[in-house]
PDB file of N, CA and C in Angstrom:
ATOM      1  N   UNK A   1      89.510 102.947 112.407  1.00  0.00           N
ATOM      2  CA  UNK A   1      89.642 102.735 110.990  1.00  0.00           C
ATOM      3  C   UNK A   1      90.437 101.449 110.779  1.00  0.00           C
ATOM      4  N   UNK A   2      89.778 100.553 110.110  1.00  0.00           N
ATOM      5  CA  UNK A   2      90.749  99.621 109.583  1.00  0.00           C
ATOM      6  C   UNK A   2      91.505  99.671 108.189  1.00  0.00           C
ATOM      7  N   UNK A   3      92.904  98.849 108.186  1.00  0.00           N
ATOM      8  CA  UNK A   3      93.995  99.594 107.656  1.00  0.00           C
ATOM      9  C   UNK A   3      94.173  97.863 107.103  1.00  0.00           C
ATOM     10  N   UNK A   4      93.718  97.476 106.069  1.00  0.00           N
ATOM     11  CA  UNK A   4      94.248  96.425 105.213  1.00  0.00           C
ATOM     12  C   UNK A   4      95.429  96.416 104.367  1.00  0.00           C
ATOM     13  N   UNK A   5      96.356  95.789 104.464  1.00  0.00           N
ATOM     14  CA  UNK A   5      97.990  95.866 104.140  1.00  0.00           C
ATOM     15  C   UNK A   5      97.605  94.587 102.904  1.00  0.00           C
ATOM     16  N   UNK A   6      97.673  94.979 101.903  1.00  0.00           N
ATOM     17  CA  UNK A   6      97.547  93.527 100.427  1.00  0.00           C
ATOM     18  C   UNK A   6      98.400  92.874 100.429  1.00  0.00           C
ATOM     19  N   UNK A   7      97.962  91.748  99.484  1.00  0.00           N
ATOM     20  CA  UNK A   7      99.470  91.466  98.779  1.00  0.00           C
ATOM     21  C   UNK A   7     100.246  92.001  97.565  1.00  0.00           C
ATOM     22  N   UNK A   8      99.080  93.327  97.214  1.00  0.00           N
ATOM     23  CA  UNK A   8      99.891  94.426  96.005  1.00  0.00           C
ATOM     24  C   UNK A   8     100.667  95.283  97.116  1.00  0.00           C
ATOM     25  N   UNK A   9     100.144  95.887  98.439  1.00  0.00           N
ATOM     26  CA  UNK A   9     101.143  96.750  99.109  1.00  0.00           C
ATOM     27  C   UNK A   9     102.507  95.923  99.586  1.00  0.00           C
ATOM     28  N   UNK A  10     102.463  94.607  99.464  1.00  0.00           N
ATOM     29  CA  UNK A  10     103.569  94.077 100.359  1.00  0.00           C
ATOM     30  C   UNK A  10     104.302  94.234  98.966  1.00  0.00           C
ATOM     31  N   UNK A  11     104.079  93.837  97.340  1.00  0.00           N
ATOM     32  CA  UNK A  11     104.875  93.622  96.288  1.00  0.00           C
ATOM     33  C   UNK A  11     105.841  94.829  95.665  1.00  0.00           C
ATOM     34  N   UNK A  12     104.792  96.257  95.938  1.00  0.00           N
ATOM     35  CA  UNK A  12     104.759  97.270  95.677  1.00  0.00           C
ATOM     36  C   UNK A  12     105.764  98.283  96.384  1.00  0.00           C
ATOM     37  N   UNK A  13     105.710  97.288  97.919  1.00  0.00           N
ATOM     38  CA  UNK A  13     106.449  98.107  98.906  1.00  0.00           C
ATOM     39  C   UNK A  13     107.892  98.183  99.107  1.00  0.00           C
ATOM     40  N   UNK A  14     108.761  99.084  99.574  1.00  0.00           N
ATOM     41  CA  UNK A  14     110.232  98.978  99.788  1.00  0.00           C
ATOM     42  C   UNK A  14     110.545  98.860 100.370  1.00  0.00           C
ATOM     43  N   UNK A  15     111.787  97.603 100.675  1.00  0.00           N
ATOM     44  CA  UNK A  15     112.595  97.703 102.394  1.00  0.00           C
ATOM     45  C   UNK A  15     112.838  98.819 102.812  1.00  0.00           C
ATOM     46  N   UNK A  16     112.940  98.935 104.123  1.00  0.00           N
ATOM     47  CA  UNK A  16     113.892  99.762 105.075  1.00  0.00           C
ATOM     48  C   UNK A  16     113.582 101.544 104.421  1.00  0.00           C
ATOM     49  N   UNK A  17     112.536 101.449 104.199  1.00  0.00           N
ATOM     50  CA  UNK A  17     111.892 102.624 103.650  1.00  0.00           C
ATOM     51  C   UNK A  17     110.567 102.901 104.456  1.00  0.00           C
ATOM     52  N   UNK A  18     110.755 104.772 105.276  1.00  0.00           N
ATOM     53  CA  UNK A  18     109.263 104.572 105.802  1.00  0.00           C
ATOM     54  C   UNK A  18     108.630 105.414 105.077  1.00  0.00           C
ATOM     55  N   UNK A  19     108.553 105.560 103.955  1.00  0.00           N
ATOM     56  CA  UNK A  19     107.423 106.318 103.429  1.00  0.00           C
ATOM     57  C   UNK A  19     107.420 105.194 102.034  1.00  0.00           C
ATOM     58  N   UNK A  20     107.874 104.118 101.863  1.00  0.00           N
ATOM     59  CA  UNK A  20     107.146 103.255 100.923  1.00  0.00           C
ATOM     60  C   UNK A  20     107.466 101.982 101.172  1.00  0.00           C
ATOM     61  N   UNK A  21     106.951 101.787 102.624  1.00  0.00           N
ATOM     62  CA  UNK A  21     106.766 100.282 103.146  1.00  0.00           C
ATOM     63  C   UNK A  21     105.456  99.969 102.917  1.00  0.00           C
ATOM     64  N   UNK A  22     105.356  98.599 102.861  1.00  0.00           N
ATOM     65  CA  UNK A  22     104.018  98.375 102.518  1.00  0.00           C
ATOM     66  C   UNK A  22     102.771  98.638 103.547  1.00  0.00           C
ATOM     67  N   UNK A  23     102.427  98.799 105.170  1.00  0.00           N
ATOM     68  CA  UNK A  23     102.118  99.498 105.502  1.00  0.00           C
ATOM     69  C   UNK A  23     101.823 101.195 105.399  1.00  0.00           C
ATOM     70  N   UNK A  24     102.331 102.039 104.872  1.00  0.00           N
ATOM     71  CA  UNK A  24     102.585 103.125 104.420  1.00  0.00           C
ATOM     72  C   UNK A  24     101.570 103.527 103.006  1.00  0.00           C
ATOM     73  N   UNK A  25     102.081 102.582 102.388  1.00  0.00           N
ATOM     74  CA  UNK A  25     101.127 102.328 100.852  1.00  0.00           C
ATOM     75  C   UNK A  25     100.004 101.755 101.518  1.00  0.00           C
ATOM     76  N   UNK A  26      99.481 100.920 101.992  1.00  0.00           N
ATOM     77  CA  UNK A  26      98.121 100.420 102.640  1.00  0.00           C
ATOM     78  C   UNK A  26      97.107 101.750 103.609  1.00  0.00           C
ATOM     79  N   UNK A  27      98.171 102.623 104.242  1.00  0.00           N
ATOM     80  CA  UNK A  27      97.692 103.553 104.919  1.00  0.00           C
ATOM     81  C   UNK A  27      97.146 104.778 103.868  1.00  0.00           C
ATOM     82  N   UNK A  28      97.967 105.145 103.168  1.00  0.00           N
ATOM     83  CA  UNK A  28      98.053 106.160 102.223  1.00  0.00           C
ATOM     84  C   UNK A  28      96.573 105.577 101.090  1.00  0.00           C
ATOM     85  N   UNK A  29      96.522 104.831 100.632  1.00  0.00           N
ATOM     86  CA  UNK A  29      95.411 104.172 100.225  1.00  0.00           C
ATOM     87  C   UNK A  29      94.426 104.409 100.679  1.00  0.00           C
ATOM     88  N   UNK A  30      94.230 103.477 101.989  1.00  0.00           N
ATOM     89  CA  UNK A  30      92.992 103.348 102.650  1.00  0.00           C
ATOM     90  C   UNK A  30      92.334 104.969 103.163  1.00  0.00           C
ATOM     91  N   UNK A  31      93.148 105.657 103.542  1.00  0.00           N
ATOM     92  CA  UNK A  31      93.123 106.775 103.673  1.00  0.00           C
ATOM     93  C   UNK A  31      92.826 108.169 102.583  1.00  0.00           C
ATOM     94  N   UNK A  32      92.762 107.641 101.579  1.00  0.00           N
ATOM     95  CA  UNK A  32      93.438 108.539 100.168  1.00  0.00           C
ATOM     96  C   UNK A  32      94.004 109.587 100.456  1.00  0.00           C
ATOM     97  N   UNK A  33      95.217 109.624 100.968  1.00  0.00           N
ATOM     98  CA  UNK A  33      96.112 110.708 101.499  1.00  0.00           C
ATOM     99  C   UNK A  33      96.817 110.930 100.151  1.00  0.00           C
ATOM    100  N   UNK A  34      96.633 112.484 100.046  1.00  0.00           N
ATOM    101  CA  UNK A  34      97.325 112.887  98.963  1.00  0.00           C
ATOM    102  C   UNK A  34      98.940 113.205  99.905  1.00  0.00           C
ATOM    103  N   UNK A  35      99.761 112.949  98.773  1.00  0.00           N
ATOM    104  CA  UNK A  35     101.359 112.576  99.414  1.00  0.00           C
ATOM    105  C   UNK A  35     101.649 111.374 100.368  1.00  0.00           C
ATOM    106  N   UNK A  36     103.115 111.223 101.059  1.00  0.00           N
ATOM    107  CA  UNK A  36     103.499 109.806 101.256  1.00  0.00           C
ATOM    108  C   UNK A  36     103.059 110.525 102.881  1.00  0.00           C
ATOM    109  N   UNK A  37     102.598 109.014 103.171  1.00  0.00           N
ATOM    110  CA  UNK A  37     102.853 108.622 104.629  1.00  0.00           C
ATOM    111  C   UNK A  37     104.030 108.141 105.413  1.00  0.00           C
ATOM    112  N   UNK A  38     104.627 108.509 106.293  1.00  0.00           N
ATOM    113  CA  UNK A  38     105.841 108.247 107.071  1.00  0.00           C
ATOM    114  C   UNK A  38     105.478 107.383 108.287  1.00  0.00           C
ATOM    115  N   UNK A  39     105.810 106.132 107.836  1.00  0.00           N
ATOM    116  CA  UNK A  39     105.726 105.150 108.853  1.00  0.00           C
ATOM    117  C   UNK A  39     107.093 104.437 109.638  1.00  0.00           C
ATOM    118  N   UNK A  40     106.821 104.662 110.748  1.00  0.00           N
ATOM    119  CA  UNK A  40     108.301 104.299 111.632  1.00  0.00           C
ATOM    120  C   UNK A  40     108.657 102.832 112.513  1.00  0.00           C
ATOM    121  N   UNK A  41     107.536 102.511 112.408  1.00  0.00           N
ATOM    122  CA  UNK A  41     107.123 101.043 112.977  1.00  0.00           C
ATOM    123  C   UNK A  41     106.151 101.551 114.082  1.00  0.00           C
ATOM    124  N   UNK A  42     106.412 102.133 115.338  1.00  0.00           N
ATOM    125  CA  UNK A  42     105.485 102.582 116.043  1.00  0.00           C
ATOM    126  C   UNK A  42     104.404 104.178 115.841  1.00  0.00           C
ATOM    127  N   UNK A  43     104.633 104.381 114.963  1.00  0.00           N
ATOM    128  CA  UNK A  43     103.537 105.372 114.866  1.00  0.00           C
ATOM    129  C   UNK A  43     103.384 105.921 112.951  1.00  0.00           C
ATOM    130  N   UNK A  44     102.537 106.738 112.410  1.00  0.00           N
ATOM    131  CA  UNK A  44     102.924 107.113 111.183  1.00  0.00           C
ATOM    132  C   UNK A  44     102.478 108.139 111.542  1.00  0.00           C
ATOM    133  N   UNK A  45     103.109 109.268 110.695  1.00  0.00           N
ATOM    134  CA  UNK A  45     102.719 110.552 110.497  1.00  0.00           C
ATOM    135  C   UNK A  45     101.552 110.931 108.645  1.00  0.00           C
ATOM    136  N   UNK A  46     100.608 111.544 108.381  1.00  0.00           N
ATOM    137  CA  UNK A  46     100.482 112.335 107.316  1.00  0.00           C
ATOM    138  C   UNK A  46     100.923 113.747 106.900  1.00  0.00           C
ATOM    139  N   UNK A  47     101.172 113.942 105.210  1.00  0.00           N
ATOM    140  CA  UNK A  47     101.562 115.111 105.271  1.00  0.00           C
ATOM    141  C   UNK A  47     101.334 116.042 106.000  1.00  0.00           C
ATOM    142  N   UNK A  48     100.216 116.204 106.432  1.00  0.00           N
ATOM    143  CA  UNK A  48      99.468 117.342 107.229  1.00  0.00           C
ATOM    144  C   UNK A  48     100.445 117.587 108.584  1.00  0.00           C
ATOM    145  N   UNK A  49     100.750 116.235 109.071  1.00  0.00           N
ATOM    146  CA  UNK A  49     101.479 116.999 110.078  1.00  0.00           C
ATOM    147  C   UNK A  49     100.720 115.903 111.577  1.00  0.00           C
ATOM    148  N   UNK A  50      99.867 115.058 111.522  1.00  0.00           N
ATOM    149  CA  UNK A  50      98.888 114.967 112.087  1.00  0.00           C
ATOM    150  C   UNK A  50      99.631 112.967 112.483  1.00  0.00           C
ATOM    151  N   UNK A  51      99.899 112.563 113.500  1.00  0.00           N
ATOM    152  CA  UNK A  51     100.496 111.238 113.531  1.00  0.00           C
ATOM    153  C   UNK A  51      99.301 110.468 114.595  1.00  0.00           C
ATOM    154  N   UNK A  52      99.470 109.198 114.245  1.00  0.00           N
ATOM    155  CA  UNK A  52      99.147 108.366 115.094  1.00  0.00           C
ATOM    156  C   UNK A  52      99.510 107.064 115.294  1.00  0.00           C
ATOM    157  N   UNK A  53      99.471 106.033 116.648  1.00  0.00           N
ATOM    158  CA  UNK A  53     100.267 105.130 117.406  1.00  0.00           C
ATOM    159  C   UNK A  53      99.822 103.606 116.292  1.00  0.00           C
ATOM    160  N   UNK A  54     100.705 103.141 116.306  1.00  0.00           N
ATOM    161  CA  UNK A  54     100.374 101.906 115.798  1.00  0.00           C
ATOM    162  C   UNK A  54     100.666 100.469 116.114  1.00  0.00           C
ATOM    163  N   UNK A  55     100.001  99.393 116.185  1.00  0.00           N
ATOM    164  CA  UNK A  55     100.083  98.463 117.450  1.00  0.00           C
ATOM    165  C   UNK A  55     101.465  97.778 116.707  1.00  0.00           C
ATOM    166  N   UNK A  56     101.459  96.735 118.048  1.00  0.00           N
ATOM    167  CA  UNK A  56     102.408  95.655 117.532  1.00  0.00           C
ATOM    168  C   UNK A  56     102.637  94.967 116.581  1.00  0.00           C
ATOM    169  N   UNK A  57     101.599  94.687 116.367  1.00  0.00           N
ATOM    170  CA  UNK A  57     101.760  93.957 114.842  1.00  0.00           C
ATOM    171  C   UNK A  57     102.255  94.106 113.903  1.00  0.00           C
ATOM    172  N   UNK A  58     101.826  95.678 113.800  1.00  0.00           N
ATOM    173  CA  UNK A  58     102.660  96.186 112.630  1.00  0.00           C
ATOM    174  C   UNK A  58     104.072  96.642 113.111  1.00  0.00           C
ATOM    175  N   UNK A  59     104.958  96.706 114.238  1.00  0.00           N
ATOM    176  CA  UNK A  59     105.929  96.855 114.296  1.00  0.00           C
ATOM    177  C   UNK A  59     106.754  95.533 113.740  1.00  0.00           C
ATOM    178  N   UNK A  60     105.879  94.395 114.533  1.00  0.00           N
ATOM    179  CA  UNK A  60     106.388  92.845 113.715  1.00  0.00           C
ATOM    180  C   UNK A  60     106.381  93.199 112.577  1.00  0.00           C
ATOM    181  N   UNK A  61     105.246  93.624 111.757  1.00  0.00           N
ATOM    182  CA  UNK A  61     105.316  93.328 109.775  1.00  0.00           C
ATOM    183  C   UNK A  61     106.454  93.966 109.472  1.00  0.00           C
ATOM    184  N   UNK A  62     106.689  94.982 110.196  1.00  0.00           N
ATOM    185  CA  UNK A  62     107.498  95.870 109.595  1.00  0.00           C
ATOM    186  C   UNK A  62     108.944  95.452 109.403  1.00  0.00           C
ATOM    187  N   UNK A  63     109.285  95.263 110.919  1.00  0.00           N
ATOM    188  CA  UNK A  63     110.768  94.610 110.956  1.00  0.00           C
ATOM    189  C   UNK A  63     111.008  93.079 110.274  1.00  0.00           C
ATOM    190  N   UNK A  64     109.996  92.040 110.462  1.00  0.00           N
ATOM    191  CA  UNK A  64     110.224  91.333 109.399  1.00  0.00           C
ATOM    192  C   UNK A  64     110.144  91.157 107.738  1.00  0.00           C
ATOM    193  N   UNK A  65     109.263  92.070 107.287  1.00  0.00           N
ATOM    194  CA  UNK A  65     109.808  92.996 106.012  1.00  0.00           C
ATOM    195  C   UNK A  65     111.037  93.430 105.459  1.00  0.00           C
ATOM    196  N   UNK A  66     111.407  94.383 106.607  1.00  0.00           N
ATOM    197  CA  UNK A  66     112.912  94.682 106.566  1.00  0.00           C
ATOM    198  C   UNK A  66     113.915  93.714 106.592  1.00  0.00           C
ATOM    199  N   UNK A  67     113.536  92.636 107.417  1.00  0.00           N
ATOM    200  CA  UNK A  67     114.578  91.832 107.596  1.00  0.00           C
ATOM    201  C   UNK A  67     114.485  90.243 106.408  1.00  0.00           C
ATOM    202  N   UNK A  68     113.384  91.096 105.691  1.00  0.00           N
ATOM    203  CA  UNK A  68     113.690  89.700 104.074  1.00  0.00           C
ATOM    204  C   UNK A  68     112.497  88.727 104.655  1.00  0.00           C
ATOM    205  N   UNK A  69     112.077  88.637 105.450  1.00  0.00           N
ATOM    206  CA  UNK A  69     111.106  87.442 106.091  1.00  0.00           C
ATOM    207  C   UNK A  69     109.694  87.082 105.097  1.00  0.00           C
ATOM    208  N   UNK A  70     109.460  86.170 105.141  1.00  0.00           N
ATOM    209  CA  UNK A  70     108.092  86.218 104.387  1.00  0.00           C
ATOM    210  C   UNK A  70     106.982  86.994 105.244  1.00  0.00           C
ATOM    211  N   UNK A  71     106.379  88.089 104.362  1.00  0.00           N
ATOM    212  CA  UNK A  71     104.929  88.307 105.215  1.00  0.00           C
ATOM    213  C   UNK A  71     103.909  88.188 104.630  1.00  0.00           C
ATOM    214  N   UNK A  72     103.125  88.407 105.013  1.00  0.00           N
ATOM    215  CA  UNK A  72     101.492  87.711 104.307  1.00  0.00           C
ATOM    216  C   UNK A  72     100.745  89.330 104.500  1.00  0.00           C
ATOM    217  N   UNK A  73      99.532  89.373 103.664  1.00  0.00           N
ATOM    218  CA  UNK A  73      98.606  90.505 104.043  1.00  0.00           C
ATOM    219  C   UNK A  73      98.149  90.804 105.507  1.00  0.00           C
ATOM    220  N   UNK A  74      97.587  91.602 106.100  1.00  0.00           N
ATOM    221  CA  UNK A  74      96.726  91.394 107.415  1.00  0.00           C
ATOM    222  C   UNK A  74      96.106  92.459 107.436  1.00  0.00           C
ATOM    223  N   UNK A  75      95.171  92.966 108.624  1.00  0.00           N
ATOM    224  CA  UNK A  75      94.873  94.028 108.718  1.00  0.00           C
ATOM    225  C   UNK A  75      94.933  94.602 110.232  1.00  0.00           C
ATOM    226  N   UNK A  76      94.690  95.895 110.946  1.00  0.00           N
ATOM    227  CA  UNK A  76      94.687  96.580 111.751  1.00  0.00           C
ATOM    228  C   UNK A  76      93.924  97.602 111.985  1.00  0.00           C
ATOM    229  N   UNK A  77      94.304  97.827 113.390  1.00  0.00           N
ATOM    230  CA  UNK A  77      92.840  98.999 113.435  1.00  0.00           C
ATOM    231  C   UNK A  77      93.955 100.473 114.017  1.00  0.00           C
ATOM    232  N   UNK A  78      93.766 101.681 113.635  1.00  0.00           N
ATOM    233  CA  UNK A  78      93.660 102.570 114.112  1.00  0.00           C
ATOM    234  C   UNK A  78      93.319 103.882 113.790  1.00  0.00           C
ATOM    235  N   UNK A  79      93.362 104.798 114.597  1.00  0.00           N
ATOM    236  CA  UNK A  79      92.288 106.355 114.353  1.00  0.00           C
ATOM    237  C   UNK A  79      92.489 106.719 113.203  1.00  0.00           C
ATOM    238  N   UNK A  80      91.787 107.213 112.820  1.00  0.00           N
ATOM    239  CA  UNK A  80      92.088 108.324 111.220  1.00  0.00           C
ATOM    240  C   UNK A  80      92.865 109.268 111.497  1.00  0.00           C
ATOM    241  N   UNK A  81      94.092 109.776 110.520  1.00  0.00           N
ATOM    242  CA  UNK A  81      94.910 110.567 111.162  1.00  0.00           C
ATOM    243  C   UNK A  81      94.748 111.863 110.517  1.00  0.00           C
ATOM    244  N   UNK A  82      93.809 111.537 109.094  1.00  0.00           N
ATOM    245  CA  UNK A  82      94.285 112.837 108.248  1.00  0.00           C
ATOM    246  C   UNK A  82      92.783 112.991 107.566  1.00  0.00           C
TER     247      UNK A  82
END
């Protein structure tokens, strides 16, 4: 599954928050997961209970997010979790 991160999820999204980082909102979206997604940098969970691994990249978006950095949109690939 690919997992497109906007530039409404990056505007939308909150630091140092894993259930409303902009990854999280891009997942929850793309997904139409009813309730928040919990994203940790290396993996996210759905409500359900049901997690899966997530590459590097998004551990980069993530921590430079957190850390104030400029990020840009991108996208990624992984399994459907929910």
């Amino acid at each position: 599954m690919k997992i497109t991160v906007t530039a409404e999820d990056i505007k939308r999204g909150k630091r140092h928050s894993c259930e409303r980082c902009p990854v999280a909102l891009a997942i929850s979206r793309v997904l139409r997961i009813r309730g928040r997604v919990w994203v940790d940098g290396d993996s996210c969970e759905a409500p359900s209970g049901q997690r899966a691994s997530l590459p590097k990249k998004v551990r980069d978006f993530v921590a430079a997010f957190d850390d104030l950095e400029s990020v840009r949109p991108f996208s990624f690939v992984m399994r459907r979790i929910a």
